[in-house]
N, C-alpha and C. Protein backbone atom coordinates (compact mmCIF):
# COMPACT_ATOMS: atom_id res chain seq x y z
N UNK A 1 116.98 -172.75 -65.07
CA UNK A 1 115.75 -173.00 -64.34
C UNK A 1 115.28 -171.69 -63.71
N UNK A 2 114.24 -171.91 -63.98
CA UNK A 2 113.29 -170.22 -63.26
C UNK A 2 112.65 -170.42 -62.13
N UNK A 3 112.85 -169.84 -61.60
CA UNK A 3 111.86 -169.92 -60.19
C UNK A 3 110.46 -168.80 -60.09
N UNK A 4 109.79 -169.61 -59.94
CA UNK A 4 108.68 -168.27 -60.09
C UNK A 4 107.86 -167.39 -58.49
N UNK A 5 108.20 -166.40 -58.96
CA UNK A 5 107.80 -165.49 -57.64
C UNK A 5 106.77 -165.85 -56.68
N UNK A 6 106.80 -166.07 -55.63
CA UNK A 6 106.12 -166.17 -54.44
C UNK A 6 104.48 -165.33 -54.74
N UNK A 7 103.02 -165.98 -54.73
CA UNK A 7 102.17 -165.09 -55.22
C UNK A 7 101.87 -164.06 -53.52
N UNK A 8 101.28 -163.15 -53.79
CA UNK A 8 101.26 -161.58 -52.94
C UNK A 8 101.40 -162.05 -51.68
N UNK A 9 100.25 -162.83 -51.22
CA UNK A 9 99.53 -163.44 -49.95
C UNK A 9 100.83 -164.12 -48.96
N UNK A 10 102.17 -164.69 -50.15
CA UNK A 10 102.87 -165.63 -49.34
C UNK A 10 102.87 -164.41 -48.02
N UNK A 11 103.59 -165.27 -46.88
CA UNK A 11 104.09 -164.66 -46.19
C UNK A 11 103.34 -163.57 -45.12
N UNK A 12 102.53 -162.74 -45.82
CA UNK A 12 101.96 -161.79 -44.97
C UNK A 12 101.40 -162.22 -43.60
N UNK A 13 100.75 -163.15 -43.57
CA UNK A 13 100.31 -163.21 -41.89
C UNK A 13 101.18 -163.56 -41.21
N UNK A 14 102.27 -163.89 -41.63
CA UNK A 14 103.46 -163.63 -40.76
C UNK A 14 103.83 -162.65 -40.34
N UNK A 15 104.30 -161.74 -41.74
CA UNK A 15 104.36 -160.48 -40.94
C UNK A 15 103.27 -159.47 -40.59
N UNK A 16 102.08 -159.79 -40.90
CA UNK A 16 101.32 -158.81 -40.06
C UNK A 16 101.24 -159.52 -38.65
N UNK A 17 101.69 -160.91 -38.23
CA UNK A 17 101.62 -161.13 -36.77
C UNK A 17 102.70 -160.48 -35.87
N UNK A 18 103.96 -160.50 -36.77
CA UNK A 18 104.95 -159.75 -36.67
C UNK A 18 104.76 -158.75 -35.68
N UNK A 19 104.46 -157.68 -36.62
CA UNK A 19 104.07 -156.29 -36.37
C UNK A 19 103.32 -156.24 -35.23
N UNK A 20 102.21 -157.26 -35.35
CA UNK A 20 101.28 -156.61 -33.90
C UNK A 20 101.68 -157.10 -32.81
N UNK A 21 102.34 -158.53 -32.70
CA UNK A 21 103.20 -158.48 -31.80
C UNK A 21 104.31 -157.36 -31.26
N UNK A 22 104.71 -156.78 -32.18
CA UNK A 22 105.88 -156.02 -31.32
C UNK A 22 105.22 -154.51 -31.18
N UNK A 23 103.77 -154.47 -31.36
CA UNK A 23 102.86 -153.46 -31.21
C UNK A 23 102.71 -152.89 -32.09
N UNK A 24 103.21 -152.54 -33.24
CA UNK A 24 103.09 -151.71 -34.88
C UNK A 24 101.82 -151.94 -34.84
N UNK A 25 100.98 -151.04 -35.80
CA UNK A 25 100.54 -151.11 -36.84
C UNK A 25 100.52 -152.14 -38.05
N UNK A 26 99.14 -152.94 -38.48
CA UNK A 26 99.28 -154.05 -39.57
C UNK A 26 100.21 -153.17 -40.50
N UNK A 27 101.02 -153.58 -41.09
CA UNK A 27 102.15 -153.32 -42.10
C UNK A 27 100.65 -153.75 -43.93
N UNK A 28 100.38 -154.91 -43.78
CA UNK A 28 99.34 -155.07 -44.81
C UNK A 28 98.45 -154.58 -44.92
N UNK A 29 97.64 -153.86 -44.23
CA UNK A 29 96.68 -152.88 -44.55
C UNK A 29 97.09 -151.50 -44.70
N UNK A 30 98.13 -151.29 -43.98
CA UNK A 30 98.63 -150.35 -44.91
C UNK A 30 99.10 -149.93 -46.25
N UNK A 31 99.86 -150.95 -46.77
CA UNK A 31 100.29 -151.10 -47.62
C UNK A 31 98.93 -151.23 -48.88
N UNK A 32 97.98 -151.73 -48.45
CA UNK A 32 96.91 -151.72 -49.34
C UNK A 32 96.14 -150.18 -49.01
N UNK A 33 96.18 -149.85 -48.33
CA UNK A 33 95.66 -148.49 -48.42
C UNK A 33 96.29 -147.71 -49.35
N UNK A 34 98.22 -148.00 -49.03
CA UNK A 34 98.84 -147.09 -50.15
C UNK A 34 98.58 -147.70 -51.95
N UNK A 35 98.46 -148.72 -51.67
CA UNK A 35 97.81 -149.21 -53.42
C UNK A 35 96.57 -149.33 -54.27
N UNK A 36 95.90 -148.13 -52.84
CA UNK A 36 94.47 -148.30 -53.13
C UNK A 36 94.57 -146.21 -54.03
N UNK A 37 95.52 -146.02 -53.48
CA UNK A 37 95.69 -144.34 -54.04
C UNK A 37 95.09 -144.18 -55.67
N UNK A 38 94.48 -143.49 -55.79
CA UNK A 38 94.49 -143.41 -57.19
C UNK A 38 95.31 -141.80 -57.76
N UNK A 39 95.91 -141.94 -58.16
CA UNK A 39 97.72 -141.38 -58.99
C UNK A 39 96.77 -140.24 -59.32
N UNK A 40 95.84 -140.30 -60.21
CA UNK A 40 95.08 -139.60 -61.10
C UNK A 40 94.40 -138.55 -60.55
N UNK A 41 93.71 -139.20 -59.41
CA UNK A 41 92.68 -137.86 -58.69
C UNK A 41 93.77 -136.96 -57.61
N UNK A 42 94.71 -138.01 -56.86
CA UNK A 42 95.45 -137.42 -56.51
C UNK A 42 96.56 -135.87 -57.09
N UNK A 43 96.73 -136.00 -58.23
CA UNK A 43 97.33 -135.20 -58.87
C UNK A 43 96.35 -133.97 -59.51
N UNK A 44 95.03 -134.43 -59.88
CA UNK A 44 93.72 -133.91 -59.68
C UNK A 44 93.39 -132.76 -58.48
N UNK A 45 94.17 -133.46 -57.29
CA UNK A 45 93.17 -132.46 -56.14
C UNK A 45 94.80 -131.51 -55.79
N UNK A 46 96.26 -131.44 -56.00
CA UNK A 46 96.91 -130.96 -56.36
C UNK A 46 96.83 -129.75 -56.93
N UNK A 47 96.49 -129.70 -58.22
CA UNK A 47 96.16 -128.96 -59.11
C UNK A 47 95.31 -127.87 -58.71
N UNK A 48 94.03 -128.58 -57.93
CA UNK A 48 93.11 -127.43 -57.57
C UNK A 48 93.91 -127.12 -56.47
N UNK A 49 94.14 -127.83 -55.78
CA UNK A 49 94.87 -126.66 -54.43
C UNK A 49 95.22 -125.93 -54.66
N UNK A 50 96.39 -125.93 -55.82
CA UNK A 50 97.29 -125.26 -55.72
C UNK A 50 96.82 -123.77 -56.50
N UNK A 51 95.54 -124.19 -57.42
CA UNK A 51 95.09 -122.80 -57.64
C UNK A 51 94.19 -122.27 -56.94
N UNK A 52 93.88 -123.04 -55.92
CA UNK A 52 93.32 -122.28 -54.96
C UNK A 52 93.96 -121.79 -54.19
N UNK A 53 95.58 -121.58 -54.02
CA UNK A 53 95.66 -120.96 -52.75
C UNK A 53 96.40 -119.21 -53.94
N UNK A 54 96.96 -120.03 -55.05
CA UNK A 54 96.94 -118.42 -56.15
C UNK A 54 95.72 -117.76 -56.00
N UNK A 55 94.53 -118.27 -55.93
CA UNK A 55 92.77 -117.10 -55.41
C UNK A 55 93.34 -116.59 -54.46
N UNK A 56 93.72 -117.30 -53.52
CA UNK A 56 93.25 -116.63 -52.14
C UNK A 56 94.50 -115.54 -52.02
N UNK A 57 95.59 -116.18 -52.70
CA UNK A 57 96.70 -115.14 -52.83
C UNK A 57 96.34 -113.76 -53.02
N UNK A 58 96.21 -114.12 -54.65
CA UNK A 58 95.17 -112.64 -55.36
C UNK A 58 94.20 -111.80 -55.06
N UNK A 59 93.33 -112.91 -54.04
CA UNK A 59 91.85 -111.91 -53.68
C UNK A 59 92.57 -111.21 -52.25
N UNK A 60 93.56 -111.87 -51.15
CA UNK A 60 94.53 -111.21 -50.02
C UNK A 60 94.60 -109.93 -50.75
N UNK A 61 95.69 -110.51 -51.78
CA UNK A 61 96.37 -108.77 -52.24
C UNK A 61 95.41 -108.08 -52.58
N UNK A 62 94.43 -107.96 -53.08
CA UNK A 62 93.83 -106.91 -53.83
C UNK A 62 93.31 -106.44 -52.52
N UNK A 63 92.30 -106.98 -51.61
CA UNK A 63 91.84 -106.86 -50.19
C UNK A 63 92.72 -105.68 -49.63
N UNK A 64 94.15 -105.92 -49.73
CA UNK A 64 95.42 -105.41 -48.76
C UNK A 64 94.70 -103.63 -49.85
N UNK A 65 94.67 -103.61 -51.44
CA UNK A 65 95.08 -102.73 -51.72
C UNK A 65 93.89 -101.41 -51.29
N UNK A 66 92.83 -102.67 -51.55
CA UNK A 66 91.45 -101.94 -50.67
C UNK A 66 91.93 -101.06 -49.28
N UNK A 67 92.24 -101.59 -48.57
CA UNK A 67 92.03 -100.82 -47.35
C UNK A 67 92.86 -99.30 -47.05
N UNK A 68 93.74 -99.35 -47.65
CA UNK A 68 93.96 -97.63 -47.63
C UNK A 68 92.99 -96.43 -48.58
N UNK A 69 92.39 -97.36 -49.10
CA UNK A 69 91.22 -96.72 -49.99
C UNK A 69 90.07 -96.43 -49.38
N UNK A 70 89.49 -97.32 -48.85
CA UNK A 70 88.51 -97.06 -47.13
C UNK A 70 88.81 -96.33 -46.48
N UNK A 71 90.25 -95.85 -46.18
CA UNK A 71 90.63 -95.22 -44.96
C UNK A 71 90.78 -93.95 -45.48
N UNK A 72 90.93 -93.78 -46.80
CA UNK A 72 90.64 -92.18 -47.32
C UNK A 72 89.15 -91.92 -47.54
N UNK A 73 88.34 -92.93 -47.67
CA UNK A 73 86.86 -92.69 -48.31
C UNK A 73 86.05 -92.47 -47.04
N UNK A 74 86.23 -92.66 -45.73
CA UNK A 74 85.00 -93.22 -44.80
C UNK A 74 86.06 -92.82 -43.70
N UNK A 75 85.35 -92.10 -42.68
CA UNK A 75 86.03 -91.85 -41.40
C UNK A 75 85.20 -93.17 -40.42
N UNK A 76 84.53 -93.77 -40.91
CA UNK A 76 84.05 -95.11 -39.95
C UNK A 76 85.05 -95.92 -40.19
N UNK A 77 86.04 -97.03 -38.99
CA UNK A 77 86.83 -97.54 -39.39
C UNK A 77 86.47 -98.93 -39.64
N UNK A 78 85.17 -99.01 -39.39
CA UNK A 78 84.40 -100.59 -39.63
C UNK A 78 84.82 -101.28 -40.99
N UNK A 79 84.63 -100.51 -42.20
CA UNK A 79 84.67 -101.01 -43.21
C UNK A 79 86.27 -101.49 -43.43
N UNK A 80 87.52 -100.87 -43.03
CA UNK A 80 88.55 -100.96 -42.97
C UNK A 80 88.69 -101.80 -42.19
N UNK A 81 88.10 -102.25 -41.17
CA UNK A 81 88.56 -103.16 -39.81
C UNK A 81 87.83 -104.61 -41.16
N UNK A 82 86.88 -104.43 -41.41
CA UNK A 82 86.03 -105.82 -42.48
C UNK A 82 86.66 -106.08 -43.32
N UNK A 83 87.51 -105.40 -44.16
CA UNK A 83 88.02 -106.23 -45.66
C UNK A 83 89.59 -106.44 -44.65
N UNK A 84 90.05 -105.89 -43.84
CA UNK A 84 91.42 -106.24 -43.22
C UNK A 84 91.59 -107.91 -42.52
N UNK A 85 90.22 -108.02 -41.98
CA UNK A 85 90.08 -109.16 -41.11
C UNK A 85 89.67 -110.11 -42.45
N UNK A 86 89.37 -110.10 -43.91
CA UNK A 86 88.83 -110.77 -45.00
C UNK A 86 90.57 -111.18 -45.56
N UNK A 87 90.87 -110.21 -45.41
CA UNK A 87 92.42 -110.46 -45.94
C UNK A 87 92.74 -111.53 -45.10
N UNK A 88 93.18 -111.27 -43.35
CA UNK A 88 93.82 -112.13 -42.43
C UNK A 88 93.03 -113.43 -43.14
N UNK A 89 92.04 -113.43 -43.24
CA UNK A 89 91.30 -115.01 -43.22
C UNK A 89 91.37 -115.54 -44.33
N UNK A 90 91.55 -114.49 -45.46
CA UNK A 90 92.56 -115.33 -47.38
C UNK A 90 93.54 -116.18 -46.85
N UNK A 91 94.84 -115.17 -46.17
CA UNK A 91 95.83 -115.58 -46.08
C UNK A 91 95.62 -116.55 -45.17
N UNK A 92 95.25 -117.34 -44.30
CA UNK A 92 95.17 -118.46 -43.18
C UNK A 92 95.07 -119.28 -44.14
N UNK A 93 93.44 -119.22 -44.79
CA UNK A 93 92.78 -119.90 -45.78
C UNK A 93 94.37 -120.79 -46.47
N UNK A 94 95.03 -119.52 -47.17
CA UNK A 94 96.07 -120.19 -48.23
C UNK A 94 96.80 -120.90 -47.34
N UNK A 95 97.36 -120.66 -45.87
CA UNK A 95 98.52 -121.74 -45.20
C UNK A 95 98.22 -122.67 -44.81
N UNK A 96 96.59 -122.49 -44.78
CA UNK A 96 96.30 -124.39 -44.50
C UNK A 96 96.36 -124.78 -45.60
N UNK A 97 95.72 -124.17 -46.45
CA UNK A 97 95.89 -125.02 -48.33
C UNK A 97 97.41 -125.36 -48.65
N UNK A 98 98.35 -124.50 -47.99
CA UNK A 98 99.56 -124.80 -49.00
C UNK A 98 100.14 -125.89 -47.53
N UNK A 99 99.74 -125.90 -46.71
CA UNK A 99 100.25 -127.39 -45.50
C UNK A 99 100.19 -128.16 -45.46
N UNK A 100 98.65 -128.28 -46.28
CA UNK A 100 98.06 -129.63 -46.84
C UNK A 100 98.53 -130.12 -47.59
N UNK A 101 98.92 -129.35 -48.90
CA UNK A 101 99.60 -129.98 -49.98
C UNK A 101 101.54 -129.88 -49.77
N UNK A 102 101.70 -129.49 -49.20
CA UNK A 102 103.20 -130.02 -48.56
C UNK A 102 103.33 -131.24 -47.93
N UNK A 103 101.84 -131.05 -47.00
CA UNK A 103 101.85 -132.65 -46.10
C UNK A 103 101.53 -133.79 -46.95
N UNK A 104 100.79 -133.66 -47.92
CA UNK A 104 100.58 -134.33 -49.23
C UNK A 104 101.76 -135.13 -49.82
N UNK A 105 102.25 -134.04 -50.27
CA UNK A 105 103.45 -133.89 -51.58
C UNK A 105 104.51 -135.32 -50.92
N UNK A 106 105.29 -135.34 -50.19
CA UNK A 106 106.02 -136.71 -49.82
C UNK A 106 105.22 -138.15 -49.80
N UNK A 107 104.32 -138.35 -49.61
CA UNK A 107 103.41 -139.53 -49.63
C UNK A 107 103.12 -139.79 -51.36
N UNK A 108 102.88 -138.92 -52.03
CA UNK A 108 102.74 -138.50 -53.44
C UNK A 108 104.26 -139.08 -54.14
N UNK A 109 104.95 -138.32 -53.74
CA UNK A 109 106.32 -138.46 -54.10
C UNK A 109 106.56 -139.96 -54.16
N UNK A 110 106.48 -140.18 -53.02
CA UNK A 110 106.88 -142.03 -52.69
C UNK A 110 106.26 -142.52 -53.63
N UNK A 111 105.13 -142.96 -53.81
CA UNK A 111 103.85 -143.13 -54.59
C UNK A 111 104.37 -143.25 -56.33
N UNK A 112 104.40 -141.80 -56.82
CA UNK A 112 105.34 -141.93 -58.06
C UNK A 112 106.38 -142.88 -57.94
N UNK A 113 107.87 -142.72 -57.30
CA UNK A 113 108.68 -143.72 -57.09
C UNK A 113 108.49 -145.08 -58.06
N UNK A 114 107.11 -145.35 -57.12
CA UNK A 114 107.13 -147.07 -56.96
C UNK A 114 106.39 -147.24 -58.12
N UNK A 115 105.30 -146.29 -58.66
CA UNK A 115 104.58 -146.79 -59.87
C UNK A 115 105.03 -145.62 -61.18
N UNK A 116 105.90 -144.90 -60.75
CA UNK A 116 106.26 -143.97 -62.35
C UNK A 116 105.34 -143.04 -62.78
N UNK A 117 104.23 -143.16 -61.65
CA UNK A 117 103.19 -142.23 -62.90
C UNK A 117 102.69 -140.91 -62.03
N UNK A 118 103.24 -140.56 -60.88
CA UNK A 118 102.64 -139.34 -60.28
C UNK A 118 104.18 -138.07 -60.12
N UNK A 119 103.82 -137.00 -60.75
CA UNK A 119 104.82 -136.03 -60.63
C UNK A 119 104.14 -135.20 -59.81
N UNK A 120 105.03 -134.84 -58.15
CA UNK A 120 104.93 -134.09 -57.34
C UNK A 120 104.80 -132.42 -57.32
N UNK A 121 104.29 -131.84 -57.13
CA UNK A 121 104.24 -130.34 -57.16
C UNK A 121 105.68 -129.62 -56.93
């Protein structure tokens, strides 16, 4: 004899009364938020991050290689003080990009887990 699975709905307003009773957060709307993810774009906006923060990498360094080149070309130190402060602001640029997608990457992770289809950075 088979028993057939409980359909989605059983149960939940129980435990979302649960939860708000003991002050949580609905547990079911969360949970539909996490099944609302789409795998696809997610792994999508990944991708670009992650070559966006290789730009900002690349355009930093080259910036860095600029400025001793200014500083032989031009006794004004403006132009040297401008691509130096362009660099500082690549590199920021990239540590929020690469924080984001760290802060990302475990929620992602889980995500794959449960449905098989998202590979993490």
């Amino acid at each position: 004899m088979s028993i057939a699975p409980a359909p989605r709905t059983a149960g939940l307003p129980t435990l979302r009364e649960a939860a708000l009773h003991l002050g949580l957060p609905d547990p079911v709307r969360l949970a539909d938020e996490l099944l609302a993810i789409d795998a696809e774009r997610l792994r999508e906006w990944f991708t670009v991050a992650g070559r966006a923060a290789g730009w900002l990498r690349q355009g930093s360094d080259r910036l860095s290689d600029a400025v001793p080149a200014l500083g032989a070309g031009w006794s004004n130190p403006a132009p040297r003080t401008a691509i130096a402060a362009l660099r500082d602001a690549g590199m920021s640029s990239r540590a929020v990009i690469i924080e984001q997608v760290q802060a990302a990457d475990l929620p992602a992770a889980h995500c794959n887990r449960s449905s098989g289809t998202w590979t993490p950075s």
